[in-house]
C-alpha atoms as a PDB file:
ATOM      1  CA  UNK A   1      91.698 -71.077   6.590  1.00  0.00           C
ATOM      2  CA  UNK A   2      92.300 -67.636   7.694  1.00  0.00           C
ATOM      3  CA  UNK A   3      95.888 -66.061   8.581  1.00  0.00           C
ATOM      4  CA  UNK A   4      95.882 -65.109  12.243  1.00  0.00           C
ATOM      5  CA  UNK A   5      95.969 -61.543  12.811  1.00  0.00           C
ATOM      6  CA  UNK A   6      98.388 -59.343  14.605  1.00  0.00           C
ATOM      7  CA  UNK A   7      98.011 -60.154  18.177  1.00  0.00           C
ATOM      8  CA  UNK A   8      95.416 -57.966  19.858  1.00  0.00           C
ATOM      9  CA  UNK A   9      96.515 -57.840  23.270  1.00  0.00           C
ATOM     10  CA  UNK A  10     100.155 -57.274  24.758  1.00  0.00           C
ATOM     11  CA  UNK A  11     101.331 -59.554  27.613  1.00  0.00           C
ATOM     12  CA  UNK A  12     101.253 -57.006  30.065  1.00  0.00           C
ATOM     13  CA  UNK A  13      97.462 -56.580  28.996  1.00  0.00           C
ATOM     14  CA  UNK A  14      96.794 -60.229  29.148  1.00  0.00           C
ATOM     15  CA  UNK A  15      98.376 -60.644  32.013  1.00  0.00           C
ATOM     16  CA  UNK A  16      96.221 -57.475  34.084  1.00  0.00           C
ATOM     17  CA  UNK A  17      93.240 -59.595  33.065  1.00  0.00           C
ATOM     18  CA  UNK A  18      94.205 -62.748  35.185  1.00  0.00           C
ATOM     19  CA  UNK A  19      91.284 -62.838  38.155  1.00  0.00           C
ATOM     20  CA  UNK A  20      93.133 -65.442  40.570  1.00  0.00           C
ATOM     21  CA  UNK A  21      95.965 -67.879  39.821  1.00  0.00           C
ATOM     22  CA  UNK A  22      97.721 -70.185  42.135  1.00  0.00           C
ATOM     23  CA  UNK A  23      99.891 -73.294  41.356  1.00  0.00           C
ATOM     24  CA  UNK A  24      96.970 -75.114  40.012  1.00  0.00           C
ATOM     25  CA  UNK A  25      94.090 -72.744  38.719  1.00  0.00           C
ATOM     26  CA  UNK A  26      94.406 -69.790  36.627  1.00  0.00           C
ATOM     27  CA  UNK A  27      90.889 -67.347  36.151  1.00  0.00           C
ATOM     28  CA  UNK A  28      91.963 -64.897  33.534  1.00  0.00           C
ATOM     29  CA  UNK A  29      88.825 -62.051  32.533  1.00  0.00           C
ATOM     30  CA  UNK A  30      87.951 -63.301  29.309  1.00  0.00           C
ATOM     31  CA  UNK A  31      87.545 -60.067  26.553  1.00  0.00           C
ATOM     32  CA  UNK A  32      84.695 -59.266  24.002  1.00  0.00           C
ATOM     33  CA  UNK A  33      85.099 -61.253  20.944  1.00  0.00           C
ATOM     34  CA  UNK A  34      87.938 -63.354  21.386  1.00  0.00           C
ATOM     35  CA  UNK A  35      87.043 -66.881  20.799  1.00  0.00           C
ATOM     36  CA  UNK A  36      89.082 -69.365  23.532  1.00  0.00           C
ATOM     37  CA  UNK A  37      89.885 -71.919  20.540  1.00  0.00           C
ATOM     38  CA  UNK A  38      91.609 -71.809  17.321  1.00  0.00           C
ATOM     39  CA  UNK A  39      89.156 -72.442  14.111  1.00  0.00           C
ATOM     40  CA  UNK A  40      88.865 -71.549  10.545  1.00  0.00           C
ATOM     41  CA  UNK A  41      86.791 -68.465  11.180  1.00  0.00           C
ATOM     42  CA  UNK A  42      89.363 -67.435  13.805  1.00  0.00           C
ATOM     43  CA  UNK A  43      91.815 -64.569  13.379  1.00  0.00           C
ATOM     44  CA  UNK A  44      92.406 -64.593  16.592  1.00  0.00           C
ATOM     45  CA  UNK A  45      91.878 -66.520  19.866  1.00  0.00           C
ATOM     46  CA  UNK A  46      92.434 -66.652  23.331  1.00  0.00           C
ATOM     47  CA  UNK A  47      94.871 -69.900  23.347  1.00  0.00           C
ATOM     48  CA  UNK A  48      97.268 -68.108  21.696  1.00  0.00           C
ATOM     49  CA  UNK A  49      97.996 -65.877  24.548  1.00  0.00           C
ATOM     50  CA  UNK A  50      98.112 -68.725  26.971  1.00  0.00           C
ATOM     51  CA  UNK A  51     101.818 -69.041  27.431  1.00  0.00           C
ATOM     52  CA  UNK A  52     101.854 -65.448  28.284  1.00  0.00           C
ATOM     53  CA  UNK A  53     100.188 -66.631  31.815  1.00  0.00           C
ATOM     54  CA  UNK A  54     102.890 -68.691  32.711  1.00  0.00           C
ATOM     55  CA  UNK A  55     106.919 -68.810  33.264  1.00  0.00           C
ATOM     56  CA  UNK A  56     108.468 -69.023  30.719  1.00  0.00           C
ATOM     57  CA  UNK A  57     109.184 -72.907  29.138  1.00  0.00           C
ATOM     58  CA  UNK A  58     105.968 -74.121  31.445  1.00  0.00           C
ATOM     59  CA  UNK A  59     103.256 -76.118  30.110  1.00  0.00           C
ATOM     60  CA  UNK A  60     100.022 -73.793  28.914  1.00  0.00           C
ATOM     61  CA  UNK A  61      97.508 -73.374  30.879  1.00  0.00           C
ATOM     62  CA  UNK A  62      94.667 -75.675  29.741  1.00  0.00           C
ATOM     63  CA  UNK A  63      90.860 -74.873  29.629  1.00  0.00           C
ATOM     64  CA  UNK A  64      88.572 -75.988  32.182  1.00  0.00           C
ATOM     65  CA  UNK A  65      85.311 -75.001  30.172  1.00  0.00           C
ATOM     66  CA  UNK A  66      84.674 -72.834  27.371  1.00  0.00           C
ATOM     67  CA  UNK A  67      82.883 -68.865  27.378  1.00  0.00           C
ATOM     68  CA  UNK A  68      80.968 -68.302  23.557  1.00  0.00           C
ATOM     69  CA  UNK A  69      83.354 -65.785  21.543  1.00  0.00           C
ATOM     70  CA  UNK A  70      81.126 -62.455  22.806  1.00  0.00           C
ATOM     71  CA  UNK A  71      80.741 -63.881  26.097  1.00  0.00           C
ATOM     72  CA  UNK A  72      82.854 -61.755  28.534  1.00  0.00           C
ATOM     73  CA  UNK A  73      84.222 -62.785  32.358  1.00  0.00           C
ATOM     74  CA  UNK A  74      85.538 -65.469  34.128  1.00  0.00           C
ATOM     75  CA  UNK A  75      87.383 -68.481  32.623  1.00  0.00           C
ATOM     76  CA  UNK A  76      88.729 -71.082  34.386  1.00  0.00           C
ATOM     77  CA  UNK A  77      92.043 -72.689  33.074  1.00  0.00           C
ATOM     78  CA  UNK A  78      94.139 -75.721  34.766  1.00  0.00           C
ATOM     79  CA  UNK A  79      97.916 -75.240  34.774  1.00  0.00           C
ATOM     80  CA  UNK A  80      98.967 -79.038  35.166  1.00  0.00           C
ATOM     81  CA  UNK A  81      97.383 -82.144  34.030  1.00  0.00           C
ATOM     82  CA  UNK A  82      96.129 -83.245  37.787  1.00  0.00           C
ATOM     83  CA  UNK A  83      94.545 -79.910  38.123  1.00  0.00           C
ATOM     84  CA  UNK A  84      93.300 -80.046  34.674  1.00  0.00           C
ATOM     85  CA  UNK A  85      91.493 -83.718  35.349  1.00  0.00           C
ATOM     86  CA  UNK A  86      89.819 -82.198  38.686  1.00  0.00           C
ATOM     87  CA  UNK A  87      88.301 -79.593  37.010  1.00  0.00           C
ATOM     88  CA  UNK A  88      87.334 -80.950  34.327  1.00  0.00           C
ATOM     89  CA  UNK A  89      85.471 -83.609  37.143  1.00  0.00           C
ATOM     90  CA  UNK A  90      84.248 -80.692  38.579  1.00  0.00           C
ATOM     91  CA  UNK A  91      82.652 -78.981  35.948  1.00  0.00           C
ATOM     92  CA  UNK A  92      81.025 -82.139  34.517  1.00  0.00           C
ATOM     93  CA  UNK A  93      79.176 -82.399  37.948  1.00  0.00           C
ATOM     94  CA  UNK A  94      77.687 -79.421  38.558  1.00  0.00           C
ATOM     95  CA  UNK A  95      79.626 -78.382  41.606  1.00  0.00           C
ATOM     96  CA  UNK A  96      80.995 -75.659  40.069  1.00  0.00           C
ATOM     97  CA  UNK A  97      79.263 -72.189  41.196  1.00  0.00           C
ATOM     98  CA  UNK A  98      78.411 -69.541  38.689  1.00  0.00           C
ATOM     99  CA  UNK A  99      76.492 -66.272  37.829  1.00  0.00           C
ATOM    100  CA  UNK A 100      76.066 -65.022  34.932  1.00  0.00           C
ATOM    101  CA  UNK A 101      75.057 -60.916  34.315  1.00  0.00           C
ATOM    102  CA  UNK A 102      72.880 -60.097  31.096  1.00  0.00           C
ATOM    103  CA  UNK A 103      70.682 -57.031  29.944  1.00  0.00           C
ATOM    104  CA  UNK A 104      67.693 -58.426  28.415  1.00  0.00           C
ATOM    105  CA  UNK A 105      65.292 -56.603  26.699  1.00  0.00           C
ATOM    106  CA  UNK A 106      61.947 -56.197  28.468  1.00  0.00           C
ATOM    107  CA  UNK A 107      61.045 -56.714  31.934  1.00  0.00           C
ATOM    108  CA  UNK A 108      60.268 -60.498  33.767  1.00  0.00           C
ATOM    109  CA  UNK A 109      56.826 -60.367  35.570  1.00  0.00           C
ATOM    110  CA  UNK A 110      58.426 -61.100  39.074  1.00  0.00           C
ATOM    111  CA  UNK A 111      61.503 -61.013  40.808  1.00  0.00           C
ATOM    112  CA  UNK A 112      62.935 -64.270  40.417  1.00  0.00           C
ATOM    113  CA  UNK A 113      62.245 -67.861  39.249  1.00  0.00           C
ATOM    114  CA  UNK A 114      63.732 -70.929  37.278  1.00  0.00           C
ATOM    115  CA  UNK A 115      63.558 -71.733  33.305  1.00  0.00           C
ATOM    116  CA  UNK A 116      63.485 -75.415  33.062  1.00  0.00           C
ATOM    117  CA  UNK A 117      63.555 -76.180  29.309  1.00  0.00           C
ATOM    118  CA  UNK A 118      64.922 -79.502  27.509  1.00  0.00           C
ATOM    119  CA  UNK A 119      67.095 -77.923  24.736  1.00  0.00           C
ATOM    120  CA  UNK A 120      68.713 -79.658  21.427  1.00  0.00           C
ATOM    121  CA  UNK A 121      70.627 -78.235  18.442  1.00  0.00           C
ATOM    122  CA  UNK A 122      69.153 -78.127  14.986  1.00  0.00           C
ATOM    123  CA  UNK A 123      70.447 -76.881  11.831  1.00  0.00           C
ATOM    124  CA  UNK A 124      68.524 -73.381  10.147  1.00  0.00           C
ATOM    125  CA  UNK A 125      69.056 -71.912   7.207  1.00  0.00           C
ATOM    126  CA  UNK A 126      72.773 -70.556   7.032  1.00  0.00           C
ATOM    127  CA  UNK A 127      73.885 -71.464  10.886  1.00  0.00           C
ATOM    128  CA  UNK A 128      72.658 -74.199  13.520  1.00  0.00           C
ATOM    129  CA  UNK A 129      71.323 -72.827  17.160  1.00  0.00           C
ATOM    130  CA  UNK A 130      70.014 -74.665  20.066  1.00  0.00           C
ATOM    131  CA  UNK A 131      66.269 -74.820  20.325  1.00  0.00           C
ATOM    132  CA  UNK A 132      63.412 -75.735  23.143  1.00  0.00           C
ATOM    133  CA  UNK A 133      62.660 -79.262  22.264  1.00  0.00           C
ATOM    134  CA  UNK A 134      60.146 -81.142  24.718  1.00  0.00           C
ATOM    135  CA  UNK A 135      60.458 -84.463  23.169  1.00  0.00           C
ATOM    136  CA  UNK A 136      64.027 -85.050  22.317  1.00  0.00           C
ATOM    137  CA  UNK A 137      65.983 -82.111  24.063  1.00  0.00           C
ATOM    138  CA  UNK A 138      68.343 -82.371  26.817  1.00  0.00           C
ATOM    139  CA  UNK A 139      67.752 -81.099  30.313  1.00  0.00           C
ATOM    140  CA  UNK A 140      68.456 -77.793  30.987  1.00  0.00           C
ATOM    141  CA  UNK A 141      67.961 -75.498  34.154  1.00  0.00           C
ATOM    142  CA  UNK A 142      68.676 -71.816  35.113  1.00  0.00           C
ATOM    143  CA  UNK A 143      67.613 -69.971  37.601  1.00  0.00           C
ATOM    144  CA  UNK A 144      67.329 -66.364  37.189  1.00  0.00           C
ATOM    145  CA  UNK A 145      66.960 -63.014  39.180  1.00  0.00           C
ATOM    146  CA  UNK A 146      65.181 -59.526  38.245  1.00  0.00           C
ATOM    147  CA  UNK A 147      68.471 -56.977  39.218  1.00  0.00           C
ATOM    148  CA  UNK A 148      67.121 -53.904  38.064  1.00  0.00           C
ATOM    149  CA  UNK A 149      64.851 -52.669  34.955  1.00  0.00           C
ATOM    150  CA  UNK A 150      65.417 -48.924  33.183  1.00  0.00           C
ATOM    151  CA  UNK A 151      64.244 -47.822  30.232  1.00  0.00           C
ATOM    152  CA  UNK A 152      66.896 -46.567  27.149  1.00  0.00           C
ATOM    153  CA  UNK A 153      66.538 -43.393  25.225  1.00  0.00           C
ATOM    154  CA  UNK A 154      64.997 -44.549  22.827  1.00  0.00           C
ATOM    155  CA  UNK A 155      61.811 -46.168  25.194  1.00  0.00           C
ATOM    156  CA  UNK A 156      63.167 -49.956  24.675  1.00  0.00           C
ATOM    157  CA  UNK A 157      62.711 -51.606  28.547  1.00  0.00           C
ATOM    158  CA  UNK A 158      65.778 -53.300  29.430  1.00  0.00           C
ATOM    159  CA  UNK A 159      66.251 -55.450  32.283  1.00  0.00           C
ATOM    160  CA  UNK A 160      69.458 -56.740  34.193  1.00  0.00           C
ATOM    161  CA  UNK A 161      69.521 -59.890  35.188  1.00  0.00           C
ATOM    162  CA  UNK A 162      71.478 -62.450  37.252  1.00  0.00           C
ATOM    163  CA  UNK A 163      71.558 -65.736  35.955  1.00  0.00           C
ATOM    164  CA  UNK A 164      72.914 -69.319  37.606  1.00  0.00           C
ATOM    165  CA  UNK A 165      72.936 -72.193  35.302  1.00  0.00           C
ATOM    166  CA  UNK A 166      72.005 -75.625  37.188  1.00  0.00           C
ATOM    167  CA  UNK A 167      73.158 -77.240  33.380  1.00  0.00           C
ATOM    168  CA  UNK A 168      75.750 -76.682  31.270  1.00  0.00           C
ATOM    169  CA  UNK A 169      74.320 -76.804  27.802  1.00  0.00           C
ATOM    170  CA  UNK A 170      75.447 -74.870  24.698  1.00  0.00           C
ATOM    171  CA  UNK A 171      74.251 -71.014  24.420  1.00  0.00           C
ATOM    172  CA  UNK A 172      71.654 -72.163  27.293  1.00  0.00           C
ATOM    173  CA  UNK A 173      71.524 -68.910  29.018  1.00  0.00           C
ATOM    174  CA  UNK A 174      70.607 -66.974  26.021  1.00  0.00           C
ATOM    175  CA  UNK A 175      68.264 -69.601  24.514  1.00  0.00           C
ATOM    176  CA  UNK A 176      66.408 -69.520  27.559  1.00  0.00           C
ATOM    177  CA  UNK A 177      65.872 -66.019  27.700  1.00  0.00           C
ATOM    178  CA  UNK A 178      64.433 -65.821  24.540  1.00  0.00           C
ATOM    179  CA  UNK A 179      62.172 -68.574  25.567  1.00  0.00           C
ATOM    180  CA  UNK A 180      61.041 -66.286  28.004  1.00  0.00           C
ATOM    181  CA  UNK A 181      60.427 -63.664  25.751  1.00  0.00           C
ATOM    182  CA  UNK A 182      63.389 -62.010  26.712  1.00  0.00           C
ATOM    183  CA  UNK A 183      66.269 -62.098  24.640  1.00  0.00           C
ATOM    184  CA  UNK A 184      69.660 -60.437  25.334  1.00  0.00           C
ATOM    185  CA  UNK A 185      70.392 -57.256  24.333  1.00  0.00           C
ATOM    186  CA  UNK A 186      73.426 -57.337  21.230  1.00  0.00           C
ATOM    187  CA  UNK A 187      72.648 -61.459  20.697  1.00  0.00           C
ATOM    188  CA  UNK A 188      73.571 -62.268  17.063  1.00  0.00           C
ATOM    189  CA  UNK A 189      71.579 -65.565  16.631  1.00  0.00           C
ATOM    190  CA  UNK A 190      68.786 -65.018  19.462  1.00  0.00           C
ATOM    191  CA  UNK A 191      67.785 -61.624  19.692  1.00  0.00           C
ATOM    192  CA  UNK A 192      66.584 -61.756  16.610  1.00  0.00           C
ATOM    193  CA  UNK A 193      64.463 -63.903  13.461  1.00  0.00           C
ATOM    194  CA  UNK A 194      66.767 -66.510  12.965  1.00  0.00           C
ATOM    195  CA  UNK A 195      64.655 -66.915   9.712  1.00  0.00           C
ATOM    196  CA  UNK A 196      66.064 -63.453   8.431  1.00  0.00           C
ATOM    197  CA  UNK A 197      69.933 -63.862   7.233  1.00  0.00           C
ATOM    198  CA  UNK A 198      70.212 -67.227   7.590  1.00  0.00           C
ATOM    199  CA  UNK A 199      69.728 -65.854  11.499  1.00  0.00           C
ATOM    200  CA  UNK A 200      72.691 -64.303  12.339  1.00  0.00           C
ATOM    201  CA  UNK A 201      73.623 -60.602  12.204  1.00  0.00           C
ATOM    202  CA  UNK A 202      76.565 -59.925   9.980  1.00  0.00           C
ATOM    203  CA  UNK A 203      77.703 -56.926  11.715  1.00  0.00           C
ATOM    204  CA  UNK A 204      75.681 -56.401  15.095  1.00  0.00           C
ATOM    205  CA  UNK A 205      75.758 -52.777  15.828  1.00  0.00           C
ATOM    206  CA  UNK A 206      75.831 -53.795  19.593  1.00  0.00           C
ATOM    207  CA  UNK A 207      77.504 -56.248  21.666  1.00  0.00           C
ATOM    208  CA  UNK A 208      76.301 -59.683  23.453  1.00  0.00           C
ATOM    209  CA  UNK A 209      75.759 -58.273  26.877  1.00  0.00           C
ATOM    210  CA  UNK A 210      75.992 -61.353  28.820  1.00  0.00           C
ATOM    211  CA  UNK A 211      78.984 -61.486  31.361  1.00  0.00           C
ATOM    212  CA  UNK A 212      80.531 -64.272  33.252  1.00  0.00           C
ATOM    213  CA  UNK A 213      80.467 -62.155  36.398  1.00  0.00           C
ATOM    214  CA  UNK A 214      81.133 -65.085  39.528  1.00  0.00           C
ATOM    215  CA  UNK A 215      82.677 -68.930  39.786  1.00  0.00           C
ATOM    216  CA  UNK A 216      83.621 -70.463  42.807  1.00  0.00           C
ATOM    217  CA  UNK A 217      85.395 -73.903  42.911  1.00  0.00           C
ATOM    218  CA  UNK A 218      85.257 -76.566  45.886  1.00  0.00           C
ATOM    219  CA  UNK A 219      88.548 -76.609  45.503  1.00  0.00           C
ATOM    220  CA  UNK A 220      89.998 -77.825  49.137  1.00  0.00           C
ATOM    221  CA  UNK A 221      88.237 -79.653  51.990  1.00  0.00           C
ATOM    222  CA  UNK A 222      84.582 -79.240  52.189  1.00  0.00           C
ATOM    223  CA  UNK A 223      84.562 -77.227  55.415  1.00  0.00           C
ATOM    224  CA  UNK A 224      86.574 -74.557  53.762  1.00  0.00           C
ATOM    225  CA  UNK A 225      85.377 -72.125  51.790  1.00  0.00           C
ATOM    226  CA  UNK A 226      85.676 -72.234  47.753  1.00  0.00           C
ATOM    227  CA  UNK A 227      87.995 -70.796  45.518  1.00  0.00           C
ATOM    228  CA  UNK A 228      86.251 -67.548  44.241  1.00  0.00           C
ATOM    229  CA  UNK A 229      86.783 -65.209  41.663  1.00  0.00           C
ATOM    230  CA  UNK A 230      84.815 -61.964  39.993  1.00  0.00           C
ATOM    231  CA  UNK A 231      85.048 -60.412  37.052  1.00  0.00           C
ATOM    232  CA  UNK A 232      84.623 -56.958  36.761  1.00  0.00           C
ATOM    233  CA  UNK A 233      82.364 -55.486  33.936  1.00  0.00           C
ATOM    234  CA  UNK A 234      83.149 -55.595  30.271  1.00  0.00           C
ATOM    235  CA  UNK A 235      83.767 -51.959  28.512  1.00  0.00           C
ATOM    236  CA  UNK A 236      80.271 -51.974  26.876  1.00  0.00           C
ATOM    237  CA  UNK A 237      78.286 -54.069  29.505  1.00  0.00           C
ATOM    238  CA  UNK A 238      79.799 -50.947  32.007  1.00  0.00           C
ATOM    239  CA  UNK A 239      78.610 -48.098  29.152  1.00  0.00           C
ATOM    240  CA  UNK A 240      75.356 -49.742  29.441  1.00  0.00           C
ATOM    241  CA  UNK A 241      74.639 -49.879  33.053  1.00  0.00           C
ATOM    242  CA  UNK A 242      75.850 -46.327  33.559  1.00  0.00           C
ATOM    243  CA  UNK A 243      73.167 -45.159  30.689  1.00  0.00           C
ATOM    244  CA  UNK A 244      70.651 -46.857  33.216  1.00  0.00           C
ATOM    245  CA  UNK A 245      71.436 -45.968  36.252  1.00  0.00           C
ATOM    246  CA  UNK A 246      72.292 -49.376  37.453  1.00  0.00           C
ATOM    247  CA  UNK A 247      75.185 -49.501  40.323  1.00  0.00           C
ATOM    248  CA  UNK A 248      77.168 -53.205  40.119  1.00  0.00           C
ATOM    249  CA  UNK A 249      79.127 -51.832  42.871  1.00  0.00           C
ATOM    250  CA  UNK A 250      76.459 -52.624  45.094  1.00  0.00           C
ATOM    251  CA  UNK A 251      75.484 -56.090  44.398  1.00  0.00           C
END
């Protein structure tokens, strides 16, 4: 098991990244490769900077669903157990709104549509990764829209895209787009052969862009409106959209 390392954030710098927070919820802008658990392979994760969010000798806040380690954006925390249990509900059935931002590479043929795959997990050579199985996956739905396309300087077509998951299945956004044919820019495991080094990139020379950009919670009575929150871009996800001309600010 690995030490932890020195903390990477101060609390002042956690605490700029909190979205919305009231006595219940807590949306905090998740950073670039922070995992939000402790594990072996972990120097560092986002728990750890959890009591930060809250006065001092309160409970931690407690996590309502999970964001992959290079996933960036909004995370949804509860800060007591009754607001933890109704989120948790909420999340399980569906009713939780969400949009996703990704650069892809290449361009979809129209402007919008839905990828309904079944998907399952299945061990590779060095790593497991979720995989398009007809037979014995699991449902899985997202609906996607074309943003904007530009082309980088080196000719590669890249593609922004806005992406709603109807499912919540593991790495499903980024599995489906390279079903498509068209896998995130920076992916690790699917923007790539997964048969070449055991399928993951040691040291990816750039980042996941895929951003957690919207969620909006049902949180009071059904004729008022949800709880909302918005993430603004990620350092690189930014760099990126500036090199292509494409203006978030609008959208």
């Amino acid at each position: 098991m690995l030490p932890l390392a020195p903390p990477a954030y101060t609390p002042d710098e956690m605490r700029a990244r909190v979205l919305y927070q009231d006595a219940d919820v807590l949306v905090v802008d998740k950073p670039y490769g922070l995992p939000v658990h402790y594990g072996t392979k972990s120097t560092d994760h986002l728990e750890r900077y959890l009591p930060w969010l809250v006065a001092e000798g309160a409970p931690p806040p407690r996590l309502a669903h999970r964001l992959d380690k290079d996933t960036t954006g909004c995370l949804v925390l509860g800060l007591n157990e009754m607001a933890s249990t109704r989120l948790g509900k909420l999340f399980l059935a569906g009713r939780v709104g969400k949009r996703y931002w990704a650069v892809v590479k290449g361009r979809p043929e129209t402007a919008e549509g839905r990828i309904e795959l079944p998907l399952i997990k299945r061990p590779v050579p060095g790593c497991s990764r979720m995989m398009v199985d007809h037979e014995e996956g699991k449902h899985a739905l997202t609906e996607w829209r074309l943003m904007a396309t530009g082309t980088d300087s080196d000719g590669q077509v890249l593609s922004w895209l806005e992406l709603t998951p109807r499912t919540g299945r593991m790495h499903q956004l980024r599995v489906h787009c390279e079903a498509m044919g068209w896998p995130m820019l920076g992916d690790p495991i699917y923007g790539r052969d997964w048969r070449v080094e055991g399928g993951r990139d040691p040291a990816p020379a750039i980042p996941l862009h895929l951003h957690a950009r919207w969620v909006a919670l049902p949180w009071w009575a059904p004729s008022e409106p949800p709880l909302e929150a918005t993430a603004p871009l990620s350092p690189h996800l930014a760099a990126t959209f500036r090199r292509l001309g494409f203006t978030p600010e609008h959208r």
